[in-house]
Protein backbone atom coordinates (compact mmCIF):
# COMPACT_ATOMS: atom_id res chain seq x y z
CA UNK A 1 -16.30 66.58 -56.44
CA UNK A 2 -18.58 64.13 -57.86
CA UNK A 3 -20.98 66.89 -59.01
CA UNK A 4 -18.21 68.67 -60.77
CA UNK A 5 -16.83 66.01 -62.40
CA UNK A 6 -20.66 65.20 -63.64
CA UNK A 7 -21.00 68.42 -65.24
CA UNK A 8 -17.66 68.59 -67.10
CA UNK A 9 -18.40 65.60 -68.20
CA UNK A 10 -21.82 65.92 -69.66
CA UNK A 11 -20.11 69.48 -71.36
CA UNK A 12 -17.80 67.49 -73.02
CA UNK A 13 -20.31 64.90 -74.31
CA UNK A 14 -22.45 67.69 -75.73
CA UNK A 15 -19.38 69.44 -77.43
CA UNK A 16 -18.21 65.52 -78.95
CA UNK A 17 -21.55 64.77 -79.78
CA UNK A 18 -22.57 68.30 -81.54
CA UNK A 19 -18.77 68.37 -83.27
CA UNK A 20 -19.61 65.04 -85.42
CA UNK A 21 -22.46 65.69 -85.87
CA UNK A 22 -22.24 69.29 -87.53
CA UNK A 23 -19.69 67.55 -89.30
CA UNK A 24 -21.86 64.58 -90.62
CA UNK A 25 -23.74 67.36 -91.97
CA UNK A 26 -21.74 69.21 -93.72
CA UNK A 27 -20.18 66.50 -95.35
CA UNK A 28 -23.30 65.97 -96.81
CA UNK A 29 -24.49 69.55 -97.59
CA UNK A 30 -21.88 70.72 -99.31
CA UNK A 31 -21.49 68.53 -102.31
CA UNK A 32 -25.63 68.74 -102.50
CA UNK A 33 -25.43 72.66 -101.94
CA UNK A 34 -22.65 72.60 -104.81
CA UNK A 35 -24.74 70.24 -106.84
CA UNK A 36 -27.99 71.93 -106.41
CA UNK A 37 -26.35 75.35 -107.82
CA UNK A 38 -24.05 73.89 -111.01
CA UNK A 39 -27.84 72.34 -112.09
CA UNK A 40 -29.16 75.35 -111.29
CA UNK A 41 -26.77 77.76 -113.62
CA UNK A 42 -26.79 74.54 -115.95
CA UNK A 43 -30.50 74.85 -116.12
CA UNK A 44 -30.28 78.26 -116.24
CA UNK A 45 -27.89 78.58 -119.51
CA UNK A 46 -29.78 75.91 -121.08
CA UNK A 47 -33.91 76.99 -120.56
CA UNK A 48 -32.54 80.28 -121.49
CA UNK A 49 -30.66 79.06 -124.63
CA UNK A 50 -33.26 76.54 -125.46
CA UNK A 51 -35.72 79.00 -125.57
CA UNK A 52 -34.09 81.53 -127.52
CA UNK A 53 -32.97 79.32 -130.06
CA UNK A 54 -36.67 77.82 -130.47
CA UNK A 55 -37.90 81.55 -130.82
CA UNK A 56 -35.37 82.63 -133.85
CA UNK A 57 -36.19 79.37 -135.11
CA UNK A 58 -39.94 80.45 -135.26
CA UNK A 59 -39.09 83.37 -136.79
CA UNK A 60 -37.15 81.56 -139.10
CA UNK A 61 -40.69 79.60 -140.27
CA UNK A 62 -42.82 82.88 -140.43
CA UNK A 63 -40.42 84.31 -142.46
CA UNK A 64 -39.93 81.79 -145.16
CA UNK A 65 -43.60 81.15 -144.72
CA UNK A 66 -44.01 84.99 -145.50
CA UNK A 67 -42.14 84.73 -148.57
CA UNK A 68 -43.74 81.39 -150.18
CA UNK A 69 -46.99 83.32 -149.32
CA UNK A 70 -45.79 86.32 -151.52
CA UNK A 71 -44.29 84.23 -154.24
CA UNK A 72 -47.57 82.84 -155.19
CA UNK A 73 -49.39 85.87 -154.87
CA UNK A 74 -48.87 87.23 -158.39
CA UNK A 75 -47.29 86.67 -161.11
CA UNK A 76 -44.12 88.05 -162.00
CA UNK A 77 -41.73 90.72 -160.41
CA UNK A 78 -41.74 93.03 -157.61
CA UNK A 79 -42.68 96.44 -158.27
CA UNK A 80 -43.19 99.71 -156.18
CA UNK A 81 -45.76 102.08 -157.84
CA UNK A 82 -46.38 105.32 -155.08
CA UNK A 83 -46.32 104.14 -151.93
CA UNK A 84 -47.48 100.33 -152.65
CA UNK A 85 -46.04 97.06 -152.96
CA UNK A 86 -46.86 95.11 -156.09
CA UNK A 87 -46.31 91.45 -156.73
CA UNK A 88 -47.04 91.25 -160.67
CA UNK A 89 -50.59 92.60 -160.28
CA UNK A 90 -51.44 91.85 -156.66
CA UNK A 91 -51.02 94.84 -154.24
CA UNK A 92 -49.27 93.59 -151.40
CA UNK A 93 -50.03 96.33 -149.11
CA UNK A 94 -53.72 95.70 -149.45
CA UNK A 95 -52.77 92.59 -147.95
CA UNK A 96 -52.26 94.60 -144.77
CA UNK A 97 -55.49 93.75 -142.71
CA UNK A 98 -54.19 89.98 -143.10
CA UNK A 99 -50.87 90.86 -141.33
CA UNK A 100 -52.11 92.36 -138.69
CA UNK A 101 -54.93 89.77 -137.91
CA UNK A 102 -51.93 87.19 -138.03
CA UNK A 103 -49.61 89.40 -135.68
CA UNK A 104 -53.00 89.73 -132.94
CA UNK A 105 -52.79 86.07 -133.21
CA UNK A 106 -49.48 85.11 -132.83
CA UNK A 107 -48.01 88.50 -131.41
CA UNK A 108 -45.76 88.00 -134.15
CA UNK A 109 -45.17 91.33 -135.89
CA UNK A 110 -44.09 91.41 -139.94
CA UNK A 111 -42.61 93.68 -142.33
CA UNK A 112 -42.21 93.63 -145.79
CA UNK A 113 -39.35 96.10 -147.11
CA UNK A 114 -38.70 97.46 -150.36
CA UNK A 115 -35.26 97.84 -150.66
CA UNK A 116 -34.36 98.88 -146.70
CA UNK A 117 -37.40 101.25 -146.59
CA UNK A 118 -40.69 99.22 -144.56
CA UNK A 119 -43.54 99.07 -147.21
CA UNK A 120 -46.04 96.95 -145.38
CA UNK A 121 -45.63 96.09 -141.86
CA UNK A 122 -47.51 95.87 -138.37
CA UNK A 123 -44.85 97.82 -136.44
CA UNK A 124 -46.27 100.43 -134.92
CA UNK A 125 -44.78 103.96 -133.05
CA UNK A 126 -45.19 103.30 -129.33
CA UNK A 127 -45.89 106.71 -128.36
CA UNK A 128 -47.88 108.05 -131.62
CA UNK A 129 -49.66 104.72 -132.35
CA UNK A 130 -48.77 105.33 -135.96
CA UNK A 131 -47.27 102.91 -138.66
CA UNK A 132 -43.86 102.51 -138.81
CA UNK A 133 -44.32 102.42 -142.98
CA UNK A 134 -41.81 104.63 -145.06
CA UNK A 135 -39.47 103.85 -142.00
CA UNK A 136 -35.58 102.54 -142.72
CA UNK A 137 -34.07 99.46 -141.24
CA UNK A 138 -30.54 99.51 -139.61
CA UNK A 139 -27.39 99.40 -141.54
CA UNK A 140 -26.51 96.22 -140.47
CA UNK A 141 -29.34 95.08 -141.39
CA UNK A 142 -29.55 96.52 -144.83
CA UNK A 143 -25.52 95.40 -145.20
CA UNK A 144 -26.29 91.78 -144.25
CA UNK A 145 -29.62 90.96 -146.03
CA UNK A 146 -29.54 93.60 -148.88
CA UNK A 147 -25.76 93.22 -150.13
CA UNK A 148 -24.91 90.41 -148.93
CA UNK A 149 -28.02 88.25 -149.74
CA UNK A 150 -27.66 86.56 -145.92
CA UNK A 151 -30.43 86.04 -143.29
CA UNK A 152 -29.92 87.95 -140.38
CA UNK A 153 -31.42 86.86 -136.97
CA UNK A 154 -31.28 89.05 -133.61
CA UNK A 155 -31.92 88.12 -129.94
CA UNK A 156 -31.59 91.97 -128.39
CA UNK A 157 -33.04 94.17 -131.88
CA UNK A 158 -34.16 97.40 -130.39
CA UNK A 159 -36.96 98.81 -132.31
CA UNK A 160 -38.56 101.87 -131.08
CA UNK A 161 -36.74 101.46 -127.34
CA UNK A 162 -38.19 97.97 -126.96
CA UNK A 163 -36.43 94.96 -127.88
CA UNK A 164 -37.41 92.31 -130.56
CA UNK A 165 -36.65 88.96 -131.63
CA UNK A 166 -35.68 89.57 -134.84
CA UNK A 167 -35.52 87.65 -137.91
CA UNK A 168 -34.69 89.39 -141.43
CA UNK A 169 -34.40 87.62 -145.09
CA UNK A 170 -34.02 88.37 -148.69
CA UNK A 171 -37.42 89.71 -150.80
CA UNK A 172 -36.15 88.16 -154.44
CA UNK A 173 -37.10 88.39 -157.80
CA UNK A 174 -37.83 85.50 -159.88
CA UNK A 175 -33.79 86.24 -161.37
CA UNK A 176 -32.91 86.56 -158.29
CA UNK A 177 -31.82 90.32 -157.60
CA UNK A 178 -32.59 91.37 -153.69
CA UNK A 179 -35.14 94.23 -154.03
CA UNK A 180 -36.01 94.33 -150.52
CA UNK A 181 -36.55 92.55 -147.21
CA UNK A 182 -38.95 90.24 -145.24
CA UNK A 183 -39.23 90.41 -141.02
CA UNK A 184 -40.58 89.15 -138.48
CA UNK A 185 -40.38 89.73 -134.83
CA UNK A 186 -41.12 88.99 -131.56
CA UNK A 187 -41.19 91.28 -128.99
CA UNK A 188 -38.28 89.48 -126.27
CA UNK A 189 -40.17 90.66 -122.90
CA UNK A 190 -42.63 88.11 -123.38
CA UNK A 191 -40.04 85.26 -124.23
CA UNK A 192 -37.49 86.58 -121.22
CA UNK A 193 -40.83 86.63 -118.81
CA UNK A 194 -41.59 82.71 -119.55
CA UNK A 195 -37.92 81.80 -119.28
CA UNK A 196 -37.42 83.70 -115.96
CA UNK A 197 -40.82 81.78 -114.57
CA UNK A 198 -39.13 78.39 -115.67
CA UNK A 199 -36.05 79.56 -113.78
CA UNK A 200 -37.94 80.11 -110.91
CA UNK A 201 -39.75 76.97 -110.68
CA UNK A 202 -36.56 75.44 -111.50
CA UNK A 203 -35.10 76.77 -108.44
CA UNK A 204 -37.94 76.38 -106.24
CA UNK A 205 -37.29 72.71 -107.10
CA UNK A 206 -33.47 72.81 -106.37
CA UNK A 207 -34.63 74.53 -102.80
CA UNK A 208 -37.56 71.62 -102.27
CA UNK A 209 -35.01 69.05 -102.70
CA UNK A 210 -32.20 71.00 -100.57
CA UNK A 211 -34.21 71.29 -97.50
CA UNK A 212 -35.73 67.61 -98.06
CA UNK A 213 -31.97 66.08 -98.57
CA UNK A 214 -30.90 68.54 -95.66
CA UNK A 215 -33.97 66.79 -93.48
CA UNK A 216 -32.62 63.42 -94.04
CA UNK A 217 -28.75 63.93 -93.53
CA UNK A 218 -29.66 65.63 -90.26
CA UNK A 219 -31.76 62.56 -89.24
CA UNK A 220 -28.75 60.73 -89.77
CA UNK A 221 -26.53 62.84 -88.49
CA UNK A 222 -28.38 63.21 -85.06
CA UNK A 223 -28.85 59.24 -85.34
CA UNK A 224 -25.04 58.46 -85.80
CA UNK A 225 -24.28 61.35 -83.27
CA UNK A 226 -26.55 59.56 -80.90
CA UNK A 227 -24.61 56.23 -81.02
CA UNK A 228 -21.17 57.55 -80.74
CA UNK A 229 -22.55 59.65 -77.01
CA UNK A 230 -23.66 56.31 -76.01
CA UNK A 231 -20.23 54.53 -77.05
CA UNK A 232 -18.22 57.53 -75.55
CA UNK A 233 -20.39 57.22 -71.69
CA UNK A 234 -19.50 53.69 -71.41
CA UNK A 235 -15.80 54.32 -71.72
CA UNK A 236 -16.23 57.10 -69.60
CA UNK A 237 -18.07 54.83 -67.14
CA UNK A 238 -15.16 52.47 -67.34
CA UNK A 239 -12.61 54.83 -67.37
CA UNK A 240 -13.78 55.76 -63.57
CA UNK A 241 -13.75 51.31 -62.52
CA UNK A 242 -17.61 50.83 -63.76
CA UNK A 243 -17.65 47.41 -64.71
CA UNK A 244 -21.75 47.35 -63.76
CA UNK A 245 -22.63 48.13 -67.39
CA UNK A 246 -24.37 46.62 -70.29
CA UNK A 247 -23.92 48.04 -73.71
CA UNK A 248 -27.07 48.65 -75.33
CA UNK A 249 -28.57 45.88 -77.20
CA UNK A 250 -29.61 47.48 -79.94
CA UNK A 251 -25.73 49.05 -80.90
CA UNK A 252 -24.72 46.09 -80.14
CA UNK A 253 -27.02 44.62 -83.28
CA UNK A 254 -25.97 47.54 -85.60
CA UNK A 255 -24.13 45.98 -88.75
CA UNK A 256 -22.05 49.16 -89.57
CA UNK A 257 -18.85 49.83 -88.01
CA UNK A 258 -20.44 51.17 -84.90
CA UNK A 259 -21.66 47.95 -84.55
CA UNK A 260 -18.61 46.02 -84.37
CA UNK A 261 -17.07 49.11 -81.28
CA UNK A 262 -20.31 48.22 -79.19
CA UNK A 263 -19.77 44.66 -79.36
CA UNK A 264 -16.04 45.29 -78.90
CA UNK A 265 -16.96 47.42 -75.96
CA UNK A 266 -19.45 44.49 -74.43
CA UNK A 267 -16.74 42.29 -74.76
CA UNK A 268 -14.34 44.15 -73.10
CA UNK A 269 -16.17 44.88 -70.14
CA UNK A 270 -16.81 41.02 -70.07
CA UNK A 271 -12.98 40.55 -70.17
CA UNK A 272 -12.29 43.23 -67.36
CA UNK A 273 -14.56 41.71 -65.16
CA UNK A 274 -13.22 38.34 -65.14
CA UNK A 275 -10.07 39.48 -64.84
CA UNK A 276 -10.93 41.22 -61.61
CA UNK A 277 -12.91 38.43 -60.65
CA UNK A 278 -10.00 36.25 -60.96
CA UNK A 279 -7.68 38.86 -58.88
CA UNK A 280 -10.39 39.17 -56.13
CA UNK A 281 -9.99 35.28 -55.91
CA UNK A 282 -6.52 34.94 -56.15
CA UNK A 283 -6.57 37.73 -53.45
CA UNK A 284 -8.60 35.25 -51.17
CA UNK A 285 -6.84 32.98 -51.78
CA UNK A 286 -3.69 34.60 -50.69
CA UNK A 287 -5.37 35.82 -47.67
CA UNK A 288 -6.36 32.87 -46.62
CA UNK A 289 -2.49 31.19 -47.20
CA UNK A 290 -1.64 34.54 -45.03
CA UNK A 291 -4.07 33.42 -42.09
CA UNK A 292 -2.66 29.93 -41.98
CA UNK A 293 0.77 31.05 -42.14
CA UNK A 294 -0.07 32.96 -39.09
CA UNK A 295 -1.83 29.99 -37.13
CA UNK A 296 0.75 27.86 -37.96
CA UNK A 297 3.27 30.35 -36.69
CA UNK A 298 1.77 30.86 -33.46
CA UNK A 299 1.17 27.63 -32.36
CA UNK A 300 5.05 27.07 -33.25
């Protein structure tokens, strides 16, 4: 009987013990879990955004950069004559070598459109190898920058089946009338390659601190699950008339909550057993009144 009562008890410790603490844990995983994921999307939307931004805005600079550069480069107006771009008297596609040395560099490419048709430019046909000159933008380009006189940016351009960062401005005379149209673009695999590496080391992070946070609230856990099993045997000890027991010191020096039960616990057992102690005498005692009771009766 003894045996039996032994094992169902140590089940039901186990089950106690493993309950709180499993809930301990989750308590503290699941905020950190929910955490850890809203900073990663955050991170996400914002490395992603950030870096898109910072590319148009690059764009942006080679562009205008482009188009100071051509300003000075002659004197007076645009001017197509065959199949080359004149600035006044300097030949702007001669100045083709110069682009393409600058898009090797950079991996920026440029274009420089008379009216929507590209005059001088480093795009190139993917599966010929060829120039893309004598080529014709998009109409939304051409509606945006040409007739409406607006700069037109892109994130997802698709030239040639591969897309571009794409920046696209005005090419003015010195009066102002749009005759063409200055680009530059950035091929986006490159850009969405870096951002998806900072995602990754961004959640490799989130996952480092996870397990370490998940480390220390099971150490916890397991340490607060340990106390309560000890709590929980000495009431089962003095639920079956233990009074033999000594709560250990250490709980009893705990200044949490836990704390307080153990010494609440010592002092109980402290109580019980005078209590007893003072029945068991009082029992004498009566005993002993019994006995003389009975002398006294006899020798009557």
């Amino acid at each position: 009987m003894e045996g039996k009562w032994v094992k169902e008890r140590t089940g039901q410790k186990k089950k106690v013990s493993f309950g709180i603490m499993a809930k301990i844990m989750l308590i503290g995983f699941i905020p950190l879990l929910t955490l850890a994921v809203s900073l990663a999307a955050f991170s996400a939307k914002t490395i992603r955004k950030g870096m898109r931004d910072e590319a148009i805005k690059r764009l942006e600079d080679v562009s205008v950069g482009l188009q100071q550069a051509l300003s000075v480069a002659g004197e007076g107006d645009y001017r197509l004559e065959g199949m080359d771009l004149y600035k006044g008297e300097h030949n702007i596609s001669a100045d083709l070598p110069a682009f393409e040395a600058f898009s090797n560099f950079s991996n920026i490419d440029l274009t420089v459109c008379w009216g929507e048709t590209r005059m001088v430019t480093t795009l190139t046909d993917p599966d010929t190898g060829e120039s893309m000159a004598g080529t014709k933008v998009s109409e939304d380009v051409a509606q945006n920058v040409l007739e409406n006189g607006m700069e037109y940016t892109h994130t997802d351009m698709v030239i040639n089946g591969e897309p571009y960062f794409c920046c696209y401005i005005p090419l003015e005379n010195g009066d102002g009338t749009i005759v063409g149209i200055i680009f530059a673009g950035e091929p986006s695999s490159g850009i969405e390659e870096y951002i998806d590496q900072e995602l990754i080391q961004v959640t490799i992070l989130n996952v480092v601190i996870i397990l370490l946070a998940s480390i220390v609230i099971f150490y916890f856990s397991r340490s607060l699950a340990k106390v309560i099993y000890k709590e929980e045997t000495v009431l089962e000890e003095l639920a079956q008339g233990n009074l033999n027991l000594e709560v250990d010191e250490k709980l009893q020096g705990r200044g949490d909550e836990l704390g307080s039960i153990a010494r609440a616990l010592q002092n109980l057992i402290r109580q019980l057993s005078t209590i007893i102690q003072h029945i068991q005498n009082s029992s004498g005692e009566l005993m002993q009144s019994g006995q003389s009771l009975d002398e006294m009766a006899e020798r009557v």
